[in-house]
PDB file of N, CA and C in Angstrom:
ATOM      1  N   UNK A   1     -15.854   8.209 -18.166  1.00  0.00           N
ATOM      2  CA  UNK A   1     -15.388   7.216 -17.215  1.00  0.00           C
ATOM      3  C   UNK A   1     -16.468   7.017 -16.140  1.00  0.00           C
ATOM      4  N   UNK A   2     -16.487   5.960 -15.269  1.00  0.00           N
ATOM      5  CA  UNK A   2     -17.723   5.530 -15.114  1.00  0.00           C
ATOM      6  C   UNK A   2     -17.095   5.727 -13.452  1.00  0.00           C
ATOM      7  N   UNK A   3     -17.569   6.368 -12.527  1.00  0.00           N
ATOM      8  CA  UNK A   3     -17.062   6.724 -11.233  1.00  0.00           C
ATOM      9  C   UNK A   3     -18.145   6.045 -10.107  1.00  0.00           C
ATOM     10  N   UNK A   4     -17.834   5.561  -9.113  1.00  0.00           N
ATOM     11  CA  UNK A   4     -18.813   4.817  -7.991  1.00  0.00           C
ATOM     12  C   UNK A   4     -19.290   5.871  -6.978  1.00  0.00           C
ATOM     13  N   UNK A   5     -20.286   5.607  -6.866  1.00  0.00           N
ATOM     14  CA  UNK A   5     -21.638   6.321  -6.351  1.00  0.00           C
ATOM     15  C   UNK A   5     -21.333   6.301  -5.041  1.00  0.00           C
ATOM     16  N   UNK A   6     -21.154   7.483  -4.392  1.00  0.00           N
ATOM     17  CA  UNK A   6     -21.211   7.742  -2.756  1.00  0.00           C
ATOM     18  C   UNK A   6     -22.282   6.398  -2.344  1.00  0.00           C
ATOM     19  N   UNK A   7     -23.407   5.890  -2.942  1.00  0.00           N
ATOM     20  CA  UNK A   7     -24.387   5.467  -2.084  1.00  0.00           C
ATOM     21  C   UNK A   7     -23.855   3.807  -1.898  1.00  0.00           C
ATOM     22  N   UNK A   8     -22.952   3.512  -3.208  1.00  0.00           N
ATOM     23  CA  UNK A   8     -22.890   2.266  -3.196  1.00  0.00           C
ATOM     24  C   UNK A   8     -21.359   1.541  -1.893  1.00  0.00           C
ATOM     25  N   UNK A   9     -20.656   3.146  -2.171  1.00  0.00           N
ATOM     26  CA  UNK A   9     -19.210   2.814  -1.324  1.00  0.00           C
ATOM     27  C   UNK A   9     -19.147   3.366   0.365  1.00  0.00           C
ATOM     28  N   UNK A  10     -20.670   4.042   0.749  1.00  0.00           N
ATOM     29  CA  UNK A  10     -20.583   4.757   1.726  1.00  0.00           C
ATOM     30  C   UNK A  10     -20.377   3.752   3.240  1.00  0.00           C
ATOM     31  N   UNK A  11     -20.911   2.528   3.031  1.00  0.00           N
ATOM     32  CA  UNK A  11     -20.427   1.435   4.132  1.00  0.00           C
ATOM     33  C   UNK A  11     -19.066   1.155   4.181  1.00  0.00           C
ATOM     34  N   UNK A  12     -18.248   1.597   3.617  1.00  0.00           N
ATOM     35  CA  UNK A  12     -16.724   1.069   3.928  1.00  0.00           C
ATOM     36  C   UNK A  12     -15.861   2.074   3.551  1.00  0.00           C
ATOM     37  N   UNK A  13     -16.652   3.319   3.193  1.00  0.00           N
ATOM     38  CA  UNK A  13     -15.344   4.775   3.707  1.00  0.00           C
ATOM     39  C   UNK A  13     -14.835   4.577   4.853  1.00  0.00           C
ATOM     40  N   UNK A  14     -15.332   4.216   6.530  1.00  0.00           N
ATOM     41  CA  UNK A  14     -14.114   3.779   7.849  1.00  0.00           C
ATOM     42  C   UNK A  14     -12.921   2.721   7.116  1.00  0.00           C
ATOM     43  N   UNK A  15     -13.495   1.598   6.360  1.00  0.00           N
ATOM     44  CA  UNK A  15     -12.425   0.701   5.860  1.00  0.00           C
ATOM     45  C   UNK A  15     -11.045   1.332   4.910  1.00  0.00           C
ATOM     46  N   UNK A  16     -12.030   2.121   4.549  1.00  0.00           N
ATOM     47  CA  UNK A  16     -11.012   2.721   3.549  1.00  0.00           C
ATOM     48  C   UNK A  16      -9.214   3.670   4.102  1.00  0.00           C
ATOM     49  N   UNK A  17     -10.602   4.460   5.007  1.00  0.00           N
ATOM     50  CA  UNK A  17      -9.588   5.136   5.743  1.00  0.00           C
ATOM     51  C   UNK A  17      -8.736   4.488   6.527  1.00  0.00           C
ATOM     52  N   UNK A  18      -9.211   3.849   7.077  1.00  0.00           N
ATOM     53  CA  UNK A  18      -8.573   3.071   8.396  1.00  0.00           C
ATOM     54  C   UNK A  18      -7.162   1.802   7.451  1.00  0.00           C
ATOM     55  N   UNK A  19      -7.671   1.500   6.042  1.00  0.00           N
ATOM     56  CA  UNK A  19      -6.807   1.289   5.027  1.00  0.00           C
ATOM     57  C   UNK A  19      -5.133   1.977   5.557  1.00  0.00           C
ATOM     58  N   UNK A  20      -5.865   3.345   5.262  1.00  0.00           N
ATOM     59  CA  UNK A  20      -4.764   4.119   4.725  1.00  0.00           C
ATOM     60  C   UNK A  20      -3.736   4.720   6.031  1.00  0.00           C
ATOM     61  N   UNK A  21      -4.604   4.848   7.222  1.00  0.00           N
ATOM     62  CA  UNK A  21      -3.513   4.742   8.611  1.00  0.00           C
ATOM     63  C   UNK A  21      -3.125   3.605   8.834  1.00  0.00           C
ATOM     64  N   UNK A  22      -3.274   2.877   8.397  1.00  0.00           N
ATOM     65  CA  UNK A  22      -1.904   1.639   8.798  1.00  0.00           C
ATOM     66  C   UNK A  22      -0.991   1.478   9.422  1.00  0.00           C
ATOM     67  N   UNK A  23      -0.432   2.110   7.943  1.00  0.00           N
ATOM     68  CA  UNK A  23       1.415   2.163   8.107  1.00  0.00           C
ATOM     69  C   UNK A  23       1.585   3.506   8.524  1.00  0.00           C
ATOM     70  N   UNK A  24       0.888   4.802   9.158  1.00  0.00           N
ATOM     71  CA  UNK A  24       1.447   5.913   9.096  1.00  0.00           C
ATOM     72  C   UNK A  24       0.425   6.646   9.241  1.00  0.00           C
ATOM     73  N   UNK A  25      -0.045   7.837  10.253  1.00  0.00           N
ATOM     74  CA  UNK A  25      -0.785   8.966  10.810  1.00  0.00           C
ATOM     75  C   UNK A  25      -0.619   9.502   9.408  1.00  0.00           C
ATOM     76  N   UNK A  26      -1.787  10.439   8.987  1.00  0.00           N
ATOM     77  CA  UNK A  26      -2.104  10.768   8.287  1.00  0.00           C
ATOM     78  C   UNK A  26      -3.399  12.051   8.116  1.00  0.00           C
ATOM     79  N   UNK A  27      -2.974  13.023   7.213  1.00  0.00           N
ATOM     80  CA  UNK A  27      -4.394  14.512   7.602  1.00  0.00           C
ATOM     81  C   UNK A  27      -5.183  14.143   6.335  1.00  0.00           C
ATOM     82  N   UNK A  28      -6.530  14.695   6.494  1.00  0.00           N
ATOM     83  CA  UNK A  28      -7.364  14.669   5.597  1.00  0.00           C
ATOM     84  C   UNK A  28      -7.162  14.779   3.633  1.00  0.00           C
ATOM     85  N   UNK A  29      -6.282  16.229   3.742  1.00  0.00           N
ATOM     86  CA  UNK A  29      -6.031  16.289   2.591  1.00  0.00           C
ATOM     87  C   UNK A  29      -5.322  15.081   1.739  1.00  0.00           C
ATOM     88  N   UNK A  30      -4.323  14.946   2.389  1.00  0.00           N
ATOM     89  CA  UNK A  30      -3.872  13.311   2.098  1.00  0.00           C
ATOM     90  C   UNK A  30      -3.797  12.305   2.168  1.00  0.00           C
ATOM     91  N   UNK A  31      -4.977  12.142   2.884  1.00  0.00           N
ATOM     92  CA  UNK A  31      -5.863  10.289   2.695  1.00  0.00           C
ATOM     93  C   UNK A  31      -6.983  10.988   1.486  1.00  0.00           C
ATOM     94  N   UNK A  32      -7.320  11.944   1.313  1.00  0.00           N
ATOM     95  CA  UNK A  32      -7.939  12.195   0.001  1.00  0.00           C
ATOM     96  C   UNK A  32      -7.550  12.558  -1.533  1.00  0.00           C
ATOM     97  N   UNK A  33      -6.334  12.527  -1.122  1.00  0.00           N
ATOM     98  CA  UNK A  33      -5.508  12.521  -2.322  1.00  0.00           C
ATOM     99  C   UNK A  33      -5.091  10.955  -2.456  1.00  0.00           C
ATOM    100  N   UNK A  34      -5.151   9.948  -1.767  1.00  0.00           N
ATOM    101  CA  UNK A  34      -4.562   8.441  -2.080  1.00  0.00           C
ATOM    102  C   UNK A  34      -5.863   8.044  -2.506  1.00  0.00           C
ATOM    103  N   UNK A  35      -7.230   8.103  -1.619  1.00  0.00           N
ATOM    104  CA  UNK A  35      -8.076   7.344  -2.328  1.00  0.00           C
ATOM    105  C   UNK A  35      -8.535   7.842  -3.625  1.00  0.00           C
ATOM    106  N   UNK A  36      -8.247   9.166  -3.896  1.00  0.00           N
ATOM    107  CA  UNK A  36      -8.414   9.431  -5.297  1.00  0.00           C
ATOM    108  C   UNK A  36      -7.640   8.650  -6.559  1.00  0.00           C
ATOM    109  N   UNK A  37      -6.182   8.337  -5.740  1.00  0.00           N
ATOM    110  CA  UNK A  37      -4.909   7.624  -6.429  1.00  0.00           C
ATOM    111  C   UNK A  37      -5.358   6.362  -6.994  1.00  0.00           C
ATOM    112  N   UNK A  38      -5.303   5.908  -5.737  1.00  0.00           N
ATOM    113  CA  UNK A  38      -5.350   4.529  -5.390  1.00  0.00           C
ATOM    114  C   UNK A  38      -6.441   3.959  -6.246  1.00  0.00           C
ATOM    115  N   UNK A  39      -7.500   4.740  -6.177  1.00  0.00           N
ATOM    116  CA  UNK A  39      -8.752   4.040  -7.093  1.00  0.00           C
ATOM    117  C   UNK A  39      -8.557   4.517  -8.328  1.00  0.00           C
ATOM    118  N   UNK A  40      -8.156   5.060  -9.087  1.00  0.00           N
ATOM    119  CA  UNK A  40      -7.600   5.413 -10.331  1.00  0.00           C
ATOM    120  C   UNK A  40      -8.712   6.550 -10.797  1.00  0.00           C
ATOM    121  N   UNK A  41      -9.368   7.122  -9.381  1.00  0.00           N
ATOM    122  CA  UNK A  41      -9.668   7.886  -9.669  1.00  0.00           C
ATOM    123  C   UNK A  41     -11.651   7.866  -9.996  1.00  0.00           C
ATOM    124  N   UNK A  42     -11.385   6.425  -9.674  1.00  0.00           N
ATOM    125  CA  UNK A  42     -12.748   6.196  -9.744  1.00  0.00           C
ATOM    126  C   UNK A  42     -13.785   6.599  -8.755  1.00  0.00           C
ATOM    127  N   UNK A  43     -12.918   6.672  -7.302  1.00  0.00           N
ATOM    128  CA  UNK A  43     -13.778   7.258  -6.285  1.00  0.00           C
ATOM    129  C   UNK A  43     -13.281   8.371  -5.372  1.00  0.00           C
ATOM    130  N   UNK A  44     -13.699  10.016  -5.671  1.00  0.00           N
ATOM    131  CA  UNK A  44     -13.166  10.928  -5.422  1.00  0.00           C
ATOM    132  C   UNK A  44     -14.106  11.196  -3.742  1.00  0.00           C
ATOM    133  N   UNK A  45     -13.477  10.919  -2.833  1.00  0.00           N
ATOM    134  CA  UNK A  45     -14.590  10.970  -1.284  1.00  0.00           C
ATOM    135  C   UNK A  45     -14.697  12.666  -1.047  1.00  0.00           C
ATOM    136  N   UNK A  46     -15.812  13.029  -0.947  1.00  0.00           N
ATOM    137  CA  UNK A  46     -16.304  14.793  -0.638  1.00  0.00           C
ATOM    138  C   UNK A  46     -15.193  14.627   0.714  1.00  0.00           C
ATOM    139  N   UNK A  47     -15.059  16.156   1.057  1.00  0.00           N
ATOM    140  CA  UNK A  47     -14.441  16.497   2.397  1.00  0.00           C
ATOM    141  C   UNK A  47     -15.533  16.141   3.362  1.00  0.00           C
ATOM    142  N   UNK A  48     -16.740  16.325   3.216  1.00  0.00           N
ATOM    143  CA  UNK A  48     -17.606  16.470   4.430  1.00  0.00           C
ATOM    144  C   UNK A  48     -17.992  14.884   4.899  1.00  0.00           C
ATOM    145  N   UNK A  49     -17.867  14.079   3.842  1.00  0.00           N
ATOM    146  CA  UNK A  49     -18.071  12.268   3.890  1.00  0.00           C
ATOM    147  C   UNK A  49     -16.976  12.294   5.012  1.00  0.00           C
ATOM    148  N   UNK A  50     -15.337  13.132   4.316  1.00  0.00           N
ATOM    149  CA  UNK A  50     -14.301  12.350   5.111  1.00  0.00           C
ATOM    150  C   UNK A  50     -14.269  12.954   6.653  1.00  0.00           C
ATOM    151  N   UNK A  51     -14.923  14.246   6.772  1.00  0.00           N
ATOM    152  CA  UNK A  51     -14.380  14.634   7.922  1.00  0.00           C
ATOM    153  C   UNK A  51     -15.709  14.241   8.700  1.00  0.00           C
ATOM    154  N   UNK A  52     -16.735  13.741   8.435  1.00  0.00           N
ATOM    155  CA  UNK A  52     -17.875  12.984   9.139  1.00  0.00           C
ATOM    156  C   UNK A  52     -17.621  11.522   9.349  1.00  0.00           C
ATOM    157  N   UNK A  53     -16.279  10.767   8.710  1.00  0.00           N
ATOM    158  CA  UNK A  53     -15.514   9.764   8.763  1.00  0.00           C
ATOM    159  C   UNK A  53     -15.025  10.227   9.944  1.00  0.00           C
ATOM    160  N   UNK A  54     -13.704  10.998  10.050  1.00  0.00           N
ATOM    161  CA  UNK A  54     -13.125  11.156  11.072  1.00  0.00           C
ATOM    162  C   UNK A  54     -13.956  11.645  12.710  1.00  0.00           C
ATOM    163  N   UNK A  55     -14.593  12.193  12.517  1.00  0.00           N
ATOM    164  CA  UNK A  55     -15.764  12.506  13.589  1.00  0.00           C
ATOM    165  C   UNK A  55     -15.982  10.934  14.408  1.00  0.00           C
ATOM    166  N   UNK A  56     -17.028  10.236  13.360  1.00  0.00           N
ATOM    167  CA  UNK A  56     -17.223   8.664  14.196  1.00  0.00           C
ATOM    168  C   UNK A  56     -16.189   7.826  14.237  1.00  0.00           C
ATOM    169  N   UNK A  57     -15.574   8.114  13.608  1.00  0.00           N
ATOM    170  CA  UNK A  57     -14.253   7.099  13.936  1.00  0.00           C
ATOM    171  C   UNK A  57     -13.425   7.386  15.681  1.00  0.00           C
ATOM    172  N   UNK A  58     -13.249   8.641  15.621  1.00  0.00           N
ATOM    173  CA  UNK A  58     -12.957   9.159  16.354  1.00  0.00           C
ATOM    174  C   UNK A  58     -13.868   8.958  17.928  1.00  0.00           C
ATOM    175  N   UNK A  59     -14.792   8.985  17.691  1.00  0.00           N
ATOM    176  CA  UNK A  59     -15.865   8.992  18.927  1.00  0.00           C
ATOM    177  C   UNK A  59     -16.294   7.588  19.241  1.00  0.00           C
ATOM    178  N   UNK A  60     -15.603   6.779  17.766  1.00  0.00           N
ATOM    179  CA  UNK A  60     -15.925   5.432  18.672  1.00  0.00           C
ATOM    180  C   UNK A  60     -14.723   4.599  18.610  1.00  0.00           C
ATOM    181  N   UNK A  61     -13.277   5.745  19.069  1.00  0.00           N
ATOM    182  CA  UNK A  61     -11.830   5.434  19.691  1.00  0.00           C
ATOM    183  C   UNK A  61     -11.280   4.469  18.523  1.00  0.00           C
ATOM    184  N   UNK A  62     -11.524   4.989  17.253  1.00  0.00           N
ATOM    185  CA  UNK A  62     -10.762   3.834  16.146  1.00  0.00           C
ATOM    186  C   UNK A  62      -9.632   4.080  15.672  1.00  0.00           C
ATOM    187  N   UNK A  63      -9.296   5.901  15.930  1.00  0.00           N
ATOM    188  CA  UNK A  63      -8.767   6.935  15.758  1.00  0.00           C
ATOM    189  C   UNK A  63      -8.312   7.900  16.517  1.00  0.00           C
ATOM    190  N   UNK A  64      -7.311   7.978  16.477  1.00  0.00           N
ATOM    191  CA  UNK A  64      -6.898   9.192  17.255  1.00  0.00           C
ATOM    192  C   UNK A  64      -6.310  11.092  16.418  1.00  0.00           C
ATOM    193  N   UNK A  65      -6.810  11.735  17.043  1.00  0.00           N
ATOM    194  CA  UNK A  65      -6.522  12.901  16.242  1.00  0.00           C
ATOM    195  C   UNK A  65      -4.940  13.718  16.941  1.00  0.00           C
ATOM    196  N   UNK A  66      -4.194  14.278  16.145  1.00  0.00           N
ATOM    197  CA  UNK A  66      -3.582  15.301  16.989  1.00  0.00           C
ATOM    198  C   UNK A  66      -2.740  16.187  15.887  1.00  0.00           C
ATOM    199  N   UNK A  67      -2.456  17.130  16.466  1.00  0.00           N
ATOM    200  CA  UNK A  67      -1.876  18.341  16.238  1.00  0.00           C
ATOM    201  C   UNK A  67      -0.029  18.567  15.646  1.00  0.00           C
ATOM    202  N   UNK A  68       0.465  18.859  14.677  1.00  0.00           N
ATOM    203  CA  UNK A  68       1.242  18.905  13.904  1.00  0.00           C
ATOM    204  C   UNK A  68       1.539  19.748  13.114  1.00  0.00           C
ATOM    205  N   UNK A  69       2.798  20.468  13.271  1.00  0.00           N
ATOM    206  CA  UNK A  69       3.259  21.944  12.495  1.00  0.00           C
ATOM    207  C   UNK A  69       3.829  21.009  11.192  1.00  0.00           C
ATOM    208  N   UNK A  70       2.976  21.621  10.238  1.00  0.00           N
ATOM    209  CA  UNK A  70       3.225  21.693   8.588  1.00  0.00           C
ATOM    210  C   UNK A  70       4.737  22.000   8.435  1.00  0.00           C
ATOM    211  N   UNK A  71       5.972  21.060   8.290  1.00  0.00           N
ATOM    212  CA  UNK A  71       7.636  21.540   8.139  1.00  0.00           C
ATOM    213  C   UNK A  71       7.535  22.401   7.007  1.00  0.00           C
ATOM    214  N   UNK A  72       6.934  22.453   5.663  1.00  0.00           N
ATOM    215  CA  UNK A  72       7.403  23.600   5.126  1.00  0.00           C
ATOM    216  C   UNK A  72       6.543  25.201   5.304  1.00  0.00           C
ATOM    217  N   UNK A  73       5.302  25.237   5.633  1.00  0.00           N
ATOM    218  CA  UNK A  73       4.825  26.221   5.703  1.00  0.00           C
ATOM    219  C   UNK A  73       4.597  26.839   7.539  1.00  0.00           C
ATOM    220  N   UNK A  74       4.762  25.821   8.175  1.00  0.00           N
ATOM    221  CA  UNK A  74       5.239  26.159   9.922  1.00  0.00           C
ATOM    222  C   UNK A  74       3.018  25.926  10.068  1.00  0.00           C
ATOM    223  N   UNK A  75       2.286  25.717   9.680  1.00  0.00           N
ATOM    224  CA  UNK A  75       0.988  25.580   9.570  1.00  0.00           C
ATOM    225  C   UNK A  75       0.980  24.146  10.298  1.00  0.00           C
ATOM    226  N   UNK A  76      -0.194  24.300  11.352  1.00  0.00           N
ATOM    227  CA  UNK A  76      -0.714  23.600  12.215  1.00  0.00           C
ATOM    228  C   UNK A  76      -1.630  22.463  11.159  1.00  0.00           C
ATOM    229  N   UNK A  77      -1.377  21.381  11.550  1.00  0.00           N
ATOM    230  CA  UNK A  77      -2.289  20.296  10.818  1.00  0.00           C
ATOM    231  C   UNK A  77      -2.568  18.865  11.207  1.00  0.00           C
ATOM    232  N   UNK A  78      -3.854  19.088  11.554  1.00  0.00           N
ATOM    233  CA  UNK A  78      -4.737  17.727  12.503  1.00  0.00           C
ATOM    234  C   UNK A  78      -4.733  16.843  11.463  1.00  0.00           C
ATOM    235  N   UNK A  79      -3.862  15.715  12.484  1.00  0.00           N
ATOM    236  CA  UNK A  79      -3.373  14.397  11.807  1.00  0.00           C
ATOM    237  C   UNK A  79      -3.806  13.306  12.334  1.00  0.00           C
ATOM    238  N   UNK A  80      -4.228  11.941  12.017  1.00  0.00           N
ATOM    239  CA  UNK A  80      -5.173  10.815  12.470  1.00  0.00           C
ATOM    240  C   UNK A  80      -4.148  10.174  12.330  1.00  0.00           C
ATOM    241  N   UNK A  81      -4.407   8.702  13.639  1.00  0.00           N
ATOM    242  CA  UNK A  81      -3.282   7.538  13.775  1.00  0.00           C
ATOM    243  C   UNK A  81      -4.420   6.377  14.116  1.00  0.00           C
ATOM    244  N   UNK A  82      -4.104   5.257  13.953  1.00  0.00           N
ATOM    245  CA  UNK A  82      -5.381   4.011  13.914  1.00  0.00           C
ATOM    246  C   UNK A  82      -5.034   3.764  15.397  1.00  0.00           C
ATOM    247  N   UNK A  83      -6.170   3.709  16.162  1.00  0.00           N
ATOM    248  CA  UNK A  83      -5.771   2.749  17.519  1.00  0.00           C
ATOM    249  C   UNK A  83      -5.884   1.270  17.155  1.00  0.00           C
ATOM    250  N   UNK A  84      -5.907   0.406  18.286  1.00  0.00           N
ATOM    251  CA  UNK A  84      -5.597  -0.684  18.801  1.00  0.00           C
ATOM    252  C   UNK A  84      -7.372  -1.050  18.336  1.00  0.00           C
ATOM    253  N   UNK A  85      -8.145  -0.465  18.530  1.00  0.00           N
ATOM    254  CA  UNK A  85      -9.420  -0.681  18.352  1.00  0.00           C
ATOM    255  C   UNK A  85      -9.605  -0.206  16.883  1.00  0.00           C
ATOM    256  N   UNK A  86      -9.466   0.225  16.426  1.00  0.00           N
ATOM    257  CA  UNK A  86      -9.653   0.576  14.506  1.00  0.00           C
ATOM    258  C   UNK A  86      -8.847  -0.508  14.128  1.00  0.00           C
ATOM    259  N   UNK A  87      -7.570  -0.578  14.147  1.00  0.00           N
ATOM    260  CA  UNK A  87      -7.610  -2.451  14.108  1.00  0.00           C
ATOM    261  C   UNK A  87      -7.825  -3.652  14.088  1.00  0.00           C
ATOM    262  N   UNK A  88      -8.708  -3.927  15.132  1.00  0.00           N
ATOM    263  CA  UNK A  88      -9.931  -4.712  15.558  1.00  0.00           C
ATOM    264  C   UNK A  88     -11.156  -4.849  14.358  1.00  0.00           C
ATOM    265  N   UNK A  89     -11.044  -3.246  14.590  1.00  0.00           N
ATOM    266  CA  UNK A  89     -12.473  -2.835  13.429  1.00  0.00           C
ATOM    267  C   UNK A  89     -12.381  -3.102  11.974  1.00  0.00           C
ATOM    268  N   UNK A  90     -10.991  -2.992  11.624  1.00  0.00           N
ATOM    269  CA  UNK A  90     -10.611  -2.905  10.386  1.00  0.00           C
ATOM    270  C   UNK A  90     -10.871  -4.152   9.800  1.00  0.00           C
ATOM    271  N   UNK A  91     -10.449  -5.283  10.429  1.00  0.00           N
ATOM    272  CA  UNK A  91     -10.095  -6.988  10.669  1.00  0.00           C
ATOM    273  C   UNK A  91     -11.685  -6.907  10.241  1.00  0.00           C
ATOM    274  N   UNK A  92     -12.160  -6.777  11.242  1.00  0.00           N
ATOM    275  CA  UNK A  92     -13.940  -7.213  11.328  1.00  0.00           C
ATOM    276  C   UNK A  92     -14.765  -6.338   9.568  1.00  0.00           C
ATOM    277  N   UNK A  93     -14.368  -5.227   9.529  1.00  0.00           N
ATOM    278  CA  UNK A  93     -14.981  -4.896   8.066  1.00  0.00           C
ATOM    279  C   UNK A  93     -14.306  -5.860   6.947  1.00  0.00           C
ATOM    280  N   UNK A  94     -13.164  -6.024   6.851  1.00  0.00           N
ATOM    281  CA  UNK A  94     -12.710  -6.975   5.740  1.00  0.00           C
ATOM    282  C   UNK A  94     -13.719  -8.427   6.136  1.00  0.00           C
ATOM    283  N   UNK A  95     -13.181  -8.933   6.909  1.00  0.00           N
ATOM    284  CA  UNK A  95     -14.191  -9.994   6.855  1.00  0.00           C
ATOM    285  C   UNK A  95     -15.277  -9.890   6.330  1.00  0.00           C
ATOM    286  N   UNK A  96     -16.107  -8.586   6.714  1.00  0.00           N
ATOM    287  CA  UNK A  96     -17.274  -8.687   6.318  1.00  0.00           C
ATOM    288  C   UNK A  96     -17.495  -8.348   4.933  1.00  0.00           C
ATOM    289  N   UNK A  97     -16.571  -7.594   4.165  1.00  0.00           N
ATOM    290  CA  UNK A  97     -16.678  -7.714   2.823  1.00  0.00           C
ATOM    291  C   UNK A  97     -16.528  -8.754   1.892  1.00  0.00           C
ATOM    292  N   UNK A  98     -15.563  -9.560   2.384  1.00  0.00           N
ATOM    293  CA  UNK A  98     -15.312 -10.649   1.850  1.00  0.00           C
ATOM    294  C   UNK A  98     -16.500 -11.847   1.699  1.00  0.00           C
ATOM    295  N   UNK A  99     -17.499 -11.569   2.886  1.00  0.00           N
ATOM    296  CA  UNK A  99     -18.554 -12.300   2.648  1.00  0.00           C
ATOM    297  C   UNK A  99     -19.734 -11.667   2.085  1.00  0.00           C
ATOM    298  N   UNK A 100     -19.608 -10.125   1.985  1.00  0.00           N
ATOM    299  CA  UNK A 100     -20.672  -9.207   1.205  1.00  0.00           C
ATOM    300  C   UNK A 100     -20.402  -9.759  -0.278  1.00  0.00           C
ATOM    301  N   UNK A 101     -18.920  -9.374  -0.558  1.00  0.00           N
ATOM    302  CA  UNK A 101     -18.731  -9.512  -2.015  1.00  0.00           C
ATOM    303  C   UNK A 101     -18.958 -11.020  -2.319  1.00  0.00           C
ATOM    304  N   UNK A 102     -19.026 -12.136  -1.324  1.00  0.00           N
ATOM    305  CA  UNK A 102     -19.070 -13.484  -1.973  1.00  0.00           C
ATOM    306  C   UNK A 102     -20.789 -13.493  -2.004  1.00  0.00           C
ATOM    307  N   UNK A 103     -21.754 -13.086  -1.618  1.00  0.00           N
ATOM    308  CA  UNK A 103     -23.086 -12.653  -1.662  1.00  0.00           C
ATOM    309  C   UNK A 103     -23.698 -11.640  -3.080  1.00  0.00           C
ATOM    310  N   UNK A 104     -22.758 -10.504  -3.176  1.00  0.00           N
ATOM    311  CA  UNK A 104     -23.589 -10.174  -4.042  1.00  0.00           C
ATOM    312  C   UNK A 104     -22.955 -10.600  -5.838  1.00  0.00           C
ATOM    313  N   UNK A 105     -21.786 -11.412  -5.480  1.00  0.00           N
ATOM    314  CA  UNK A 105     -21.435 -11.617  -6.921  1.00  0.00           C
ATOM    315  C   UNK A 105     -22.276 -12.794  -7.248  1.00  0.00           C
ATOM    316  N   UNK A 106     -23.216 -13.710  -6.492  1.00  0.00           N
ATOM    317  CA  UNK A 106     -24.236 -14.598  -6.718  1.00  0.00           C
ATOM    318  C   UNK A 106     -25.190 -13.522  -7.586  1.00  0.00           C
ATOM    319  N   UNK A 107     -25.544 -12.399  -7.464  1.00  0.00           N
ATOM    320  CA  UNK A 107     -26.325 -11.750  -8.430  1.00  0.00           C
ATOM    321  C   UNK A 107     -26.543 -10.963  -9.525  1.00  0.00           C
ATOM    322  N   UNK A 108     -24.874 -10.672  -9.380  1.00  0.00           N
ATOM    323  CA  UNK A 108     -23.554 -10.364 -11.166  1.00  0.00           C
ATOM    324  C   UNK A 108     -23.381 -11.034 -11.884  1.00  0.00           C
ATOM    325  N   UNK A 109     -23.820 -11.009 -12.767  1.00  0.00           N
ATOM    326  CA  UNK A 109     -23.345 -12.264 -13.402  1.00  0.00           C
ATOM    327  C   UNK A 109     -23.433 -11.399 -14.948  1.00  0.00           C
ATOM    328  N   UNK A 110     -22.622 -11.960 -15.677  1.00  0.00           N
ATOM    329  CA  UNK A 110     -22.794 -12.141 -17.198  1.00  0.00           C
ATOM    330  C   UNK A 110     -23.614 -12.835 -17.822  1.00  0.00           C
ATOM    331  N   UNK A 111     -23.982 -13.828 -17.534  1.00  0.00           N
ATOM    332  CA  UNK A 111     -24.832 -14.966 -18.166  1.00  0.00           C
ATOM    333  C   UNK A 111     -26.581 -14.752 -17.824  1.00  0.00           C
ATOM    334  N   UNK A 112     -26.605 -14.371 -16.669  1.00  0.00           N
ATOM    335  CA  UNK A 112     -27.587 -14.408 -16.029  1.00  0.00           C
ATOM    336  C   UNK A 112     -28.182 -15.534 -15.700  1.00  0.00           C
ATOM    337  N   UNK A 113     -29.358 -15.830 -15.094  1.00  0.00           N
ATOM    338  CA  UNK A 113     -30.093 -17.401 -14.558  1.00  0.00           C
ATOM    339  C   UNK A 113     -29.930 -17.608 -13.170  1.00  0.00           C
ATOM    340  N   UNK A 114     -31.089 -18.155 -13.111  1.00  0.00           N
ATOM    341  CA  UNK A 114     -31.096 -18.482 -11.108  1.00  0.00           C
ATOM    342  C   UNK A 114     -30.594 -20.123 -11.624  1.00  0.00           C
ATOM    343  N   UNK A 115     -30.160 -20.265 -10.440  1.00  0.00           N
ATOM    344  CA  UNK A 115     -29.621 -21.673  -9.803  1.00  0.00           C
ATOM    345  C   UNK A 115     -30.195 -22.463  -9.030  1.00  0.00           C
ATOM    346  N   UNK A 116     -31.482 -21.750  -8.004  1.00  0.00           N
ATOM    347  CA  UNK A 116     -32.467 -22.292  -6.860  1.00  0.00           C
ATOM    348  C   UNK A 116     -33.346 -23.146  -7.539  1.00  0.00           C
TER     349      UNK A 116
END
């Protein structure tokens, strides 16, 4: 199975994440268990990508972190919520994919051939 390259998806791991707080605060282990889901598995994110995610996200207020006892094991567990500004941010990366991906599918092609 053919899996995507940290190098090609590493501009929109914040999108990703910031995806997945949405609807609901959320800890590491399990925003890394959805994007594993969610992509069918095609893109498994290292811990150190995600928690170097949460770091800048965090430091540039997109994110908020806090503290949460685990209900079945009574275990403390740092949980992320999107601010008002990762919102903002989120808006602004889609846009910008939407015009990345309308850019580089000019150079995908099946057929091949320039057009200029």
């Amino acid at each position: 199975m053919i899996t995507i390259s940290s190098d090609v998806i590493r501009g929109y791991n914040d999108t990703i994440i910031l995806y997945l707080l949405l609807e609901k605060p959320s800890y590491g282990y399990e925003i890394s268990k959805q994007i594993k889901c969610l992509s069918d598995e095609k893109y498994i994110i290292k811990e150190t990508t995600l928690y170097s995610a949460f770091n800048r996200m965090e430091k540039n207020s997109y994110i908020e972190s806090f503290q949460n006892e685990d209900v079945a094991g009574g275990k403390r567990r740092t949980y992320y919520r999107i601010t008002d500004a990762g919102r903002q941010y989120y808006q602004e990366k889609c846009e910008e994919w939407m015009l990345t991906k309308e850019v580089i599918e000019k150079f995908i092609t099946e057929s091949g051939g320039l057009t200029c």
